[in-house]
N, C-alpha and C. Protein backbone atom coordinates (compact mmCIF):
# COMPACT_ATOMS: atom_id res chain seq x y z
N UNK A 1 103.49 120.75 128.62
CA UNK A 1 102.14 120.99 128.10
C UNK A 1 101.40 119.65 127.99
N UNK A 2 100.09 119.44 128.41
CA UNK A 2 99.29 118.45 128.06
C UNK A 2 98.95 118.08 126.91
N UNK A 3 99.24 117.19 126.50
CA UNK A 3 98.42 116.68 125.14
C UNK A 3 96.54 116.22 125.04
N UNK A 4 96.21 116.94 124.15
CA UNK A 4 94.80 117.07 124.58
C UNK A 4 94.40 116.10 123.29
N UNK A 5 93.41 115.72 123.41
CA UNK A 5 93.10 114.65 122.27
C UNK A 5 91.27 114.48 122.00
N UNK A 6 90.93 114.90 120.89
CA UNK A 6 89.63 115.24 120.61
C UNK A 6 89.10 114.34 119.70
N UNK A 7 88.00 113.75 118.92
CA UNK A 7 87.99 113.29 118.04
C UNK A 7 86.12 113.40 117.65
N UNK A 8 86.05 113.28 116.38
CA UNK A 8 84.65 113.18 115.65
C UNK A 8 84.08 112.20 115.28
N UNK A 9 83.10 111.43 115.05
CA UNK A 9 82.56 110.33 114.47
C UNK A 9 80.89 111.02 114.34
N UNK A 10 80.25 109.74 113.78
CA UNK A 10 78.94 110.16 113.72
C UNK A 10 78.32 109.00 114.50
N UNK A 11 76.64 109.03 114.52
CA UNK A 11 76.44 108.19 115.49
C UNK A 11 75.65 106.59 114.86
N UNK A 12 75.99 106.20 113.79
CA UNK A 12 75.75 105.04 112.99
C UNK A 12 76.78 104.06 113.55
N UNK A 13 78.30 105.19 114.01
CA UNK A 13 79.12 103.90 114.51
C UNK A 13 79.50 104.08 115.93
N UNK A 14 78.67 104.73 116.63
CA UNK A 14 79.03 104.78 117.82
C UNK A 14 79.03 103.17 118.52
N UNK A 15 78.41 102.69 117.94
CA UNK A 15 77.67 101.28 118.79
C UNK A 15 79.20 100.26 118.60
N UNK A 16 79.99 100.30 117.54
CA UNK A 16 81.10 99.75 117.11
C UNK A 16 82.86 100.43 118.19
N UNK A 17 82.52 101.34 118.92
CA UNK A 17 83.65 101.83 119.63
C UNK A 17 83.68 100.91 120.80
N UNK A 18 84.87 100.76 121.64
CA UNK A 18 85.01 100.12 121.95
C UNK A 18 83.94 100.51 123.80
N UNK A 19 83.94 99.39 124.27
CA UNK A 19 82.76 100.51 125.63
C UNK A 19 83.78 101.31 126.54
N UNK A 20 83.18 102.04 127.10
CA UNK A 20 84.18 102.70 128.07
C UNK A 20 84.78 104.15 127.91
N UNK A 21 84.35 104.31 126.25
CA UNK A 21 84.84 105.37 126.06
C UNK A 21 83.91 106.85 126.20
N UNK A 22 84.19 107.74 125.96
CA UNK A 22 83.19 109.14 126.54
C UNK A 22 82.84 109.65 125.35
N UNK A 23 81.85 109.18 124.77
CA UNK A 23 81.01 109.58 123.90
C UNK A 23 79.56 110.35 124.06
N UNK A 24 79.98 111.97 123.12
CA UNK A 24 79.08 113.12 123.36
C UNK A 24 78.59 113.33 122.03
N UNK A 25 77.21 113.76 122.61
CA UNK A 25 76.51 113.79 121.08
C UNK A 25 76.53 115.70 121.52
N UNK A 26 76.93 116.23 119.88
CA UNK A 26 76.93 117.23 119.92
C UNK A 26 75.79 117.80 118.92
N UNK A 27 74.91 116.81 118.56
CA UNK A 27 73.89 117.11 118.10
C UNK A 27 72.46 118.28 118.88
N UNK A 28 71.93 118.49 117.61
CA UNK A 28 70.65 119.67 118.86
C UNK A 28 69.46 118.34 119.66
N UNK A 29 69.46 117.09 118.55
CA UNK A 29 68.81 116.41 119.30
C UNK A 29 69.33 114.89 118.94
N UNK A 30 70.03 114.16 119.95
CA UNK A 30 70.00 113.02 119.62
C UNK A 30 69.63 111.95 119.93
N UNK A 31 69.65 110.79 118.80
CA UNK A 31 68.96 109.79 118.65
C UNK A 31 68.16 109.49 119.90
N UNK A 32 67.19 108.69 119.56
CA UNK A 32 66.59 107.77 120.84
C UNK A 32 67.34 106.68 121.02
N UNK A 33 67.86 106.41 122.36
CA UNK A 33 68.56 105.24 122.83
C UNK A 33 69.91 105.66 122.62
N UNK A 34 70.04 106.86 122.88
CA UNK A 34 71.82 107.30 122.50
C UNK A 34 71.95 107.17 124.22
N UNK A 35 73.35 106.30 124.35
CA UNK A 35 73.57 105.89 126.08
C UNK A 35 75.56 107.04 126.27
N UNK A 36 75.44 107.74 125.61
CA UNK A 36 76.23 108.97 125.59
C UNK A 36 75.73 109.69 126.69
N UNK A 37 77.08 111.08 126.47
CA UNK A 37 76.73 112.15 127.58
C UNK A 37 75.81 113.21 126.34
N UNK A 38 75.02 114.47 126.59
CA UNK A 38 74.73 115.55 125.82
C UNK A 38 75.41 116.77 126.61
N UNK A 39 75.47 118.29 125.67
CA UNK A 39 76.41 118.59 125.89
C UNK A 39 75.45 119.63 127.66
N UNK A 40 76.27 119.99 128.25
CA UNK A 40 75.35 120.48 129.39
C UNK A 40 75.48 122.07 129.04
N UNK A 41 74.84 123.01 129.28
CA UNK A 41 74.08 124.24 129.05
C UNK A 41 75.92 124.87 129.22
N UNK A 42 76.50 125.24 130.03
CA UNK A 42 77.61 126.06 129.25
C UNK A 42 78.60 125.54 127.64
N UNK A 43 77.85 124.09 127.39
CA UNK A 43 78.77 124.20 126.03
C UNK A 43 77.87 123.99 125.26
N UNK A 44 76.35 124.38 124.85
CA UNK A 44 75.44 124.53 124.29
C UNK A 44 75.83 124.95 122.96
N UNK A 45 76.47 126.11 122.86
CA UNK A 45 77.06 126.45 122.03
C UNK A 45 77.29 125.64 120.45
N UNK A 46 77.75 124.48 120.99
CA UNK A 46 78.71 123.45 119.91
C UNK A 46 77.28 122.74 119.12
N UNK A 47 76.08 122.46 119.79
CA UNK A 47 75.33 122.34 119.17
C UNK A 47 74.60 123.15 117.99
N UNK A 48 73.96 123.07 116.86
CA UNK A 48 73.47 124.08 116.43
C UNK A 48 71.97 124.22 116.52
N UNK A 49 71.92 125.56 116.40
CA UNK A 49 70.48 126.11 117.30
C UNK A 49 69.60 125.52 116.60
N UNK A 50 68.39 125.59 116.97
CA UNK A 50 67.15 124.89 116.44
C UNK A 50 66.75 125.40 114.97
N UNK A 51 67.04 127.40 115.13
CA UNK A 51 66.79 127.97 113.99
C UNK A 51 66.93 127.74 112.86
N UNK A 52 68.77 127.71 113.21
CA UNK A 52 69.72 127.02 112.30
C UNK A 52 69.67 126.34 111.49
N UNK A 53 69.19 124.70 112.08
CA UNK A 53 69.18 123.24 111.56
C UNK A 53 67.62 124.11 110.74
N UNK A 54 66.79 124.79 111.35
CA UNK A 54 65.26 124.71 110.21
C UNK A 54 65.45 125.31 109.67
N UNK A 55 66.61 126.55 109.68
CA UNK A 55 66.59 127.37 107.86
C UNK A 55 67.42 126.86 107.47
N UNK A 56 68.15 125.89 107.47
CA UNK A 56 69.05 125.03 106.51
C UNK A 56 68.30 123.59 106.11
N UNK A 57 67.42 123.33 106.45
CA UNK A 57 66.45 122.21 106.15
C UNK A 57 65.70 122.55 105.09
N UNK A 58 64.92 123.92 105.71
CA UNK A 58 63.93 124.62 105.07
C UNK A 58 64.83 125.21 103.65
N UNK A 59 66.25 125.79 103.46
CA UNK A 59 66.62 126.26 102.32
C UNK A 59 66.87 127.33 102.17
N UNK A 60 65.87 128.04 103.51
CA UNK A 60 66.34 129.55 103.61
C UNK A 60 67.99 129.52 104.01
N UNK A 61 68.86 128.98 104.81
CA UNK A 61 70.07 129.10 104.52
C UNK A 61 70.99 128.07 103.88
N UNK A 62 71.82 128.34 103.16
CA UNK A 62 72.82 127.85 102.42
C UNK A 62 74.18 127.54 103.42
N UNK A 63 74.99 126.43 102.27
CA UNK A 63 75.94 126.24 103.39
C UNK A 63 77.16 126.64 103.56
N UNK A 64 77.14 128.05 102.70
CA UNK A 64 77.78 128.64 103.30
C UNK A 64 78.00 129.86 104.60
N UNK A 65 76.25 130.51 104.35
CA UNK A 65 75.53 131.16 105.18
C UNK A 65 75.45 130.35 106.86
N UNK A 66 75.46 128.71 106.50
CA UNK A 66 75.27 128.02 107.95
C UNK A 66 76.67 127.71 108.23
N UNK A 67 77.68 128.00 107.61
CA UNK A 67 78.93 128.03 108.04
C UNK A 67 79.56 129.45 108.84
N UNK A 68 78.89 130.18 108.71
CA UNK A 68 78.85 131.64 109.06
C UNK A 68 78.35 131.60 110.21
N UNK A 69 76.69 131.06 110.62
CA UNK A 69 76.31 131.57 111.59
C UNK A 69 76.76 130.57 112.64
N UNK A 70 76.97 129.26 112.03
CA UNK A 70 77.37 128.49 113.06
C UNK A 70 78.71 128.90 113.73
N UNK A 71 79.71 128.96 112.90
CA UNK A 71 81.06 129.73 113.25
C UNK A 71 81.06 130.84 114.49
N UNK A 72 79.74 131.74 113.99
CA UNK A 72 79.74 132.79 114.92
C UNK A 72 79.44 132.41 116.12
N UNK A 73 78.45 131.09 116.53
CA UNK A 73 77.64 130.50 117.41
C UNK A 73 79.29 130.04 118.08
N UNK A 74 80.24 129.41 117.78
CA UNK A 74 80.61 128.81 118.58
C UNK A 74 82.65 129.71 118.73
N UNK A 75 82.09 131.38 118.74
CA UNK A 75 82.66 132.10 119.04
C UNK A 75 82.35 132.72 120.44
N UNK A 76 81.53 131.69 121.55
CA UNK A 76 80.97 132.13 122.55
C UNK A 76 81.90 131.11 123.64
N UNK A 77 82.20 129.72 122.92
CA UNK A 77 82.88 128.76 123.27
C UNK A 77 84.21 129.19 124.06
N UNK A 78 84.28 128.48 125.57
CA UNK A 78 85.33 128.64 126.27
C UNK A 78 85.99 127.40 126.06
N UNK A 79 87.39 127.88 124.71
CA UNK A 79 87.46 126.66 124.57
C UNK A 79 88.62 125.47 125.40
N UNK A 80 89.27 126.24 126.01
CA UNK A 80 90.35 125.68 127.41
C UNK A 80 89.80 125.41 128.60
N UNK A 81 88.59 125.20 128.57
CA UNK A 81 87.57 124.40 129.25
C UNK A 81 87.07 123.46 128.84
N UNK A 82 86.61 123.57 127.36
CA UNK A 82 85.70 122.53 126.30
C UNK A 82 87.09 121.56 126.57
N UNK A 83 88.21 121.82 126.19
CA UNK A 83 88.94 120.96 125.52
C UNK A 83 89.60 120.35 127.45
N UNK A 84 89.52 120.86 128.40
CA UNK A 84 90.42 120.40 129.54
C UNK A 84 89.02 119.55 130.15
N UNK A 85 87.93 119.78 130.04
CA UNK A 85 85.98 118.78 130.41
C UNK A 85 86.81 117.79 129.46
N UNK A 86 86.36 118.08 128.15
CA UNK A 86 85.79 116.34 127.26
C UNK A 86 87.20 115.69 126.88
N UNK A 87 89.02 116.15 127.06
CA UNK A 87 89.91 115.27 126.78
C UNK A 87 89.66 114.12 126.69
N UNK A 88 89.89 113.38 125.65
CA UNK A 88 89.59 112.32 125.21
C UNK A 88 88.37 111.44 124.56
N UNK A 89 87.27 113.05 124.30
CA UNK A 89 86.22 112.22 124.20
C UNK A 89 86.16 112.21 122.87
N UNK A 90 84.90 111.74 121.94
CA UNK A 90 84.30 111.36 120.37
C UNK A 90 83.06 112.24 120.72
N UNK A 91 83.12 113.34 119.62
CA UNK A 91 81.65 114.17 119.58
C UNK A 91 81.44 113.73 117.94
N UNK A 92 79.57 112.90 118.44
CA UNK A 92 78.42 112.32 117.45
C UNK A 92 78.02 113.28 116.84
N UNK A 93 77.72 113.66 115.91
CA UNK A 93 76.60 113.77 115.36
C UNK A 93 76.31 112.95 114.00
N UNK A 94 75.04 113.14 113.44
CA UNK A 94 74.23 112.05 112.28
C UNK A 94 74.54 112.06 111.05
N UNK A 95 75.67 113.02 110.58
CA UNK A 95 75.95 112.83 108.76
C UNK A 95 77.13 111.69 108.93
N UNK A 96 77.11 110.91 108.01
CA UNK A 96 78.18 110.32 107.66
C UNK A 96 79.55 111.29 106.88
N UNK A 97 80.49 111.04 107.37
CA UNK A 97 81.96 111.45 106.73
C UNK A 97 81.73 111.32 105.47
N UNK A 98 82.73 113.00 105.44
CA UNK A 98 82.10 113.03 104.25
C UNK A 98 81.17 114.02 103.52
N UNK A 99 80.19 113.89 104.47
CA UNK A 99 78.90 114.93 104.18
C UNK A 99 78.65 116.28 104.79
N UNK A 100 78.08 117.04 104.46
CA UNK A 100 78.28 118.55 105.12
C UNK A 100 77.84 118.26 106.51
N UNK A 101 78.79 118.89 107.63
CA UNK A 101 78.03 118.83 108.72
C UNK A 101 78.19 119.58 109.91
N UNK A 102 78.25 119.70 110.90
CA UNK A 102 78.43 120.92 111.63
C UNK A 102 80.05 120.19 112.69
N UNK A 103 80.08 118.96 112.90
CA UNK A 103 81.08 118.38 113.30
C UNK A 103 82.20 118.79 112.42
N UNK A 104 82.35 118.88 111.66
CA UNK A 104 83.75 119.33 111.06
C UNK A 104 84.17 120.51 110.86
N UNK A 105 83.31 121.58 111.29
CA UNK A 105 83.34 123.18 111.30
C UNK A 105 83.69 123.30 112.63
N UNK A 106 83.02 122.49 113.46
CA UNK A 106 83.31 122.29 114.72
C UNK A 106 85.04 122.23 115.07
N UNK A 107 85.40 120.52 114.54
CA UNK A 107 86.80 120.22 114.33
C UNK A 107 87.74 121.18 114.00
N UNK A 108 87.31 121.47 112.84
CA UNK A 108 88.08 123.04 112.41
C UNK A 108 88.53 124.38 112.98
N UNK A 109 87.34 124.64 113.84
CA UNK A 109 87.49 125.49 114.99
C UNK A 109 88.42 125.02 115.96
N UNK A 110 87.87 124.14 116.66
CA UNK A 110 89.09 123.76 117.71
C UNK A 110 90.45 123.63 117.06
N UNK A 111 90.74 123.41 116.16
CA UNK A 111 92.17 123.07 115.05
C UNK A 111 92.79 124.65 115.30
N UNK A 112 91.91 125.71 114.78
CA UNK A 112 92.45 127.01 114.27
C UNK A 112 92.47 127.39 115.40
N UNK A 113 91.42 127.54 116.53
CA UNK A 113 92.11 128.22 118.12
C UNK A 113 92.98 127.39 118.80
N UNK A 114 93.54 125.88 118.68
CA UNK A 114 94.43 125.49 119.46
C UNK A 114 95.44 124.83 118.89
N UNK A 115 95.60 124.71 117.75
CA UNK A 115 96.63 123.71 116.98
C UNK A 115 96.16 122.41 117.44
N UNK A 116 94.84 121.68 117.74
CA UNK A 116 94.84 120.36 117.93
C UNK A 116 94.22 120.04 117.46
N UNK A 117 94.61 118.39 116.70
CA UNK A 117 93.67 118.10 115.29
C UNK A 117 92.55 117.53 116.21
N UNK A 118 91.56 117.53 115.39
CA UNK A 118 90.40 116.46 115.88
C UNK A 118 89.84 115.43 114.70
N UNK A 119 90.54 114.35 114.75
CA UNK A 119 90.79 113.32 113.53
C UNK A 119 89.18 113.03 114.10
N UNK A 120 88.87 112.83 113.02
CA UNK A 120 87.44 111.90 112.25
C UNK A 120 87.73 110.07 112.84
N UNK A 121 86.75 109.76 113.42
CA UNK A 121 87.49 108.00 113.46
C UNK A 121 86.43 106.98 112.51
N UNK A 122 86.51 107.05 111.50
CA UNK A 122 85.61 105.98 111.15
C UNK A 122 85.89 104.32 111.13
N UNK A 123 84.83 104.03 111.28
CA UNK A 123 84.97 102.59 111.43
C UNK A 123 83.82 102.14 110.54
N UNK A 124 83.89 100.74 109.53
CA UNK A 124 82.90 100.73 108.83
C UNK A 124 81.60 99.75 109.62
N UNK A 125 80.45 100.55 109.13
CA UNK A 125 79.45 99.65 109.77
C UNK A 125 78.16 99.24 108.39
């Protein structure tokens, strides 16, 4: 069996990894000057929808409600594809560790459909 290897960060320390490596922003929109990949239209999914991020901004959803719909969102995910594409990569997004965010629901998912962790890498910046 292959060992597949995933990992999370946010994108405050992307600039601190070392170069070379395959860094994806799994954000709905990221930064200006992000020199990453974004995710391409079959893994859309992993991002969260536009709706999403504005009724959880806006207040109309809660986070447990955006743990729900996001969950459901990325029950569309082929994920022995996701995981055999990005092996080895770091998926960005903008909360710092730590903070509620859709990267670690994310992590979690891939954990519970495949048994593979997706460690957090922080580095301080």
């Amino acid at each position: 069996m292959f060992n597949y290897r995933l990992f999370t960060s946010y994108f405050a320390n992307y600039r601190n990894f070392t170069k070379g490596l395959r860094l994806i922003s799994i954000a709905k929109y990221p930064p200006r000057g992000f020199n990453g990949e974004v995710l391409p239209a079959q893994f859309s999914m992993v991002a969260p929808s536009a709706q999403l991020l504005l009724g959880y901004k806006q207040g109309s959803i809660n986070k447990d409600e955006y743990v729900g719909i996001y969950s459901g969102q990325l029950q569309s995910l082929d994920v022995q594809q996701f995981i055999r594409y990005y092996n080895g990569a770091i998926f960005l997004c903008y909360e710092k560790r730590g903070d509620f965010c859709h990267r670690h629901i994310f992590a979690q998912f891939i954990q519970s459909t495949t048994d593979i962790i997706v460690p957090e890498l922080n580095l301080k910046v």
